[in-house]
Protein backbone atom coordinates (compact mmCIF):
# COMPACT_ATOMS: atom_id res chain seq x y z
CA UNK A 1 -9.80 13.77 -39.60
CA UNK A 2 -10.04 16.51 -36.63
CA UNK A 3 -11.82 14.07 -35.13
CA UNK A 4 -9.17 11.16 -34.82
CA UNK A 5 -6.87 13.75 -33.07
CA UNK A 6 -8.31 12.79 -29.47
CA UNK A 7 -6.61 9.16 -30.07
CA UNK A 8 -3.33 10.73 -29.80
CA UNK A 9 -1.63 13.11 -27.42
CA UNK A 10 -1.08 16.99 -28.04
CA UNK A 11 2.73 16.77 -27.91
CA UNK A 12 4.55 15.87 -30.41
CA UNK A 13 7.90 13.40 -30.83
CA UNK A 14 10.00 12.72 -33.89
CA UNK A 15 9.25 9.11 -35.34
CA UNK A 16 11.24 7.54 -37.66
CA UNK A 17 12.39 10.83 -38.61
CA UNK A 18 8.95 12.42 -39.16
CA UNK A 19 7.46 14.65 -36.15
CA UNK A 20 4.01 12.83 -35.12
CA UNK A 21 1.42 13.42 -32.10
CA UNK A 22 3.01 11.31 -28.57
CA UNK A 23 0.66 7.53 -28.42
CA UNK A 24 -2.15 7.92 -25.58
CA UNK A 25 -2.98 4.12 -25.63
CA UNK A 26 -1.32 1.00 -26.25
CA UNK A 27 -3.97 -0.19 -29.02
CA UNK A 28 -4.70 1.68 -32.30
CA UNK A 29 -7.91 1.25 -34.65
CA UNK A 30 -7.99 0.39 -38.12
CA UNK A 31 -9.53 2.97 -40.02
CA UNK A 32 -10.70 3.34 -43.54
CA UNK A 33 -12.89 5.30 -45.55
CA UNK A 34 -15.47 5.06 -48.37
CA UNK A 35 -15.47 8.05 -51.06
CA UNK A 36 -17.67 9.18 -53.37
CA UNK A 37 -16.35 9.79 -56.90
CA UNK A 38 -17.55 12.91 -58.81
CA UNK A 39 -18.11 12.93 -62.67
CA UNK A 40 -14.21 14.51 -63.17
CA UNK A 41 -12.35 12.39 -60.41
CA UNK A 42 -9.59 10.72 -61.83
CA UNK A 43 -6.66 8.30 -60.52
CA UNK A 44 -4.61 11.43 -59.72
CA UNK A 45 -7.20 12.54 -57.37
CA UNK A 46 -7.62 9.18 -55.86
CA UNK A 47 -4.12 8.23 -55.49
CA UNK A 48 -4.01 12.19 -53.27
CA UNK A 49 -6.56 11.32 -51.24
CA UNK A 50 -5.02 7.64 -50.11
CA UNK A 51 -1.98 9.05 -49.49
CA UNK A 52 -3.53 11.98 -47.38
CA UNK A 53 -5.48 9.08 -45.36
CA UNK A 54 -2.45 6.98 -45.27
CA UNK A 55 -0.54 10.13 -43.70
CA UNK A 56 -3.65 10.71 -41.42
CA UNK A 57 -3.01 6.76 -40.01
CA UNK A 58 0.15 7.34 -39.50
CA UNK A 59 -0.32 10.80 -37.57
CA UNK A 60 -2.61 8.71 -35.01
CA UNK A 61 -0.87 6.30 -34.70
CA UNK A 62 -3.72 4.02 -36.59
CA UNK A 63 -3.10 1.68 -39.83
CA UNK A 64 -5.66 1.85 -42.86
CA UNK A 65 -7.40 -0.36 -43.61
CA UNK A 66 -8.81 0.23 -47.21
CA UNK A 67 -10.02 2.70 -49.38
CA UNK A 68 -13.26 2.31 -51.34
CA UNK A 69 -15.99 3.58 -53.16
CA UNK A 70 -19.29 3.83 -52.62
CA UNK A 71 -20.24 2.04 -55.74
CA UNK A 72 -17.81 -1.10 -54.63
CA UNK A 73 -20.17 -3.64 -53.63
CA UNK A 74 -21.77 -3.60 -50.42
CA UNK A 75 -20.32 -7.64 -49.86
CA UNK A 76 -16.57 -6.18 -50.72
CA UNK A 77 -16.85 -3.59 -48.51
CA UNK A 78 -17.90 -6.09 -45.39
CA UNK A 79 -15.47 -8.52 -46.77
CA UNK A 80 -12.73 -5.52 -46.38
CA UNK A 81 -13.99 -4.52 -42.77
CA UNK A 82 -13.82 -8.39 -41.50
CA UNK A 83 -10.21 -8.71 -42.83
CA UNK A 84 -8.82 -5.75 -40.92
């Protein structure tokens, strides 16, 4: 996520009554992430770690696009890239 920070500019500016990181561009990506459960992950864990990437999008100023596994079919996971 350190790495999305570049899309966005240092300073910061209150949005919609949240502080976020000032737009650089006009355009955003849409980005979203395949996870890897372990043996003891449960829907807890996985409804954290959407809303942490959900936050991230927000933070730079990008929308997500989806959240998968890397078990979720290979054909899902192009159908859910095409889409967004």
């Amino acid at each position: 996520m350190d790495r999305n920070i570049p899309l966005v500019h240092p300073h910061l500016e209150e949005v919609d009554g949240e502080v976020h990181h000032k737009k650089r561009y006009d355009k955003y990506p849409v980005i979203s992430f395949l996870l890897e459960k372990e043996s003891f992950t449960d829907a807890e864990d996985i409804a954290i770690a959407t809303e942490i990437f959900r936050r991230e999008a927000i933070n730079v100023r990008a929308s997500l696009g989806f959240v998968r596994f890397i078990e979720t079919p290979v054909e899902e996971v192009i159908h859910a890239i095409d889409i967004h």
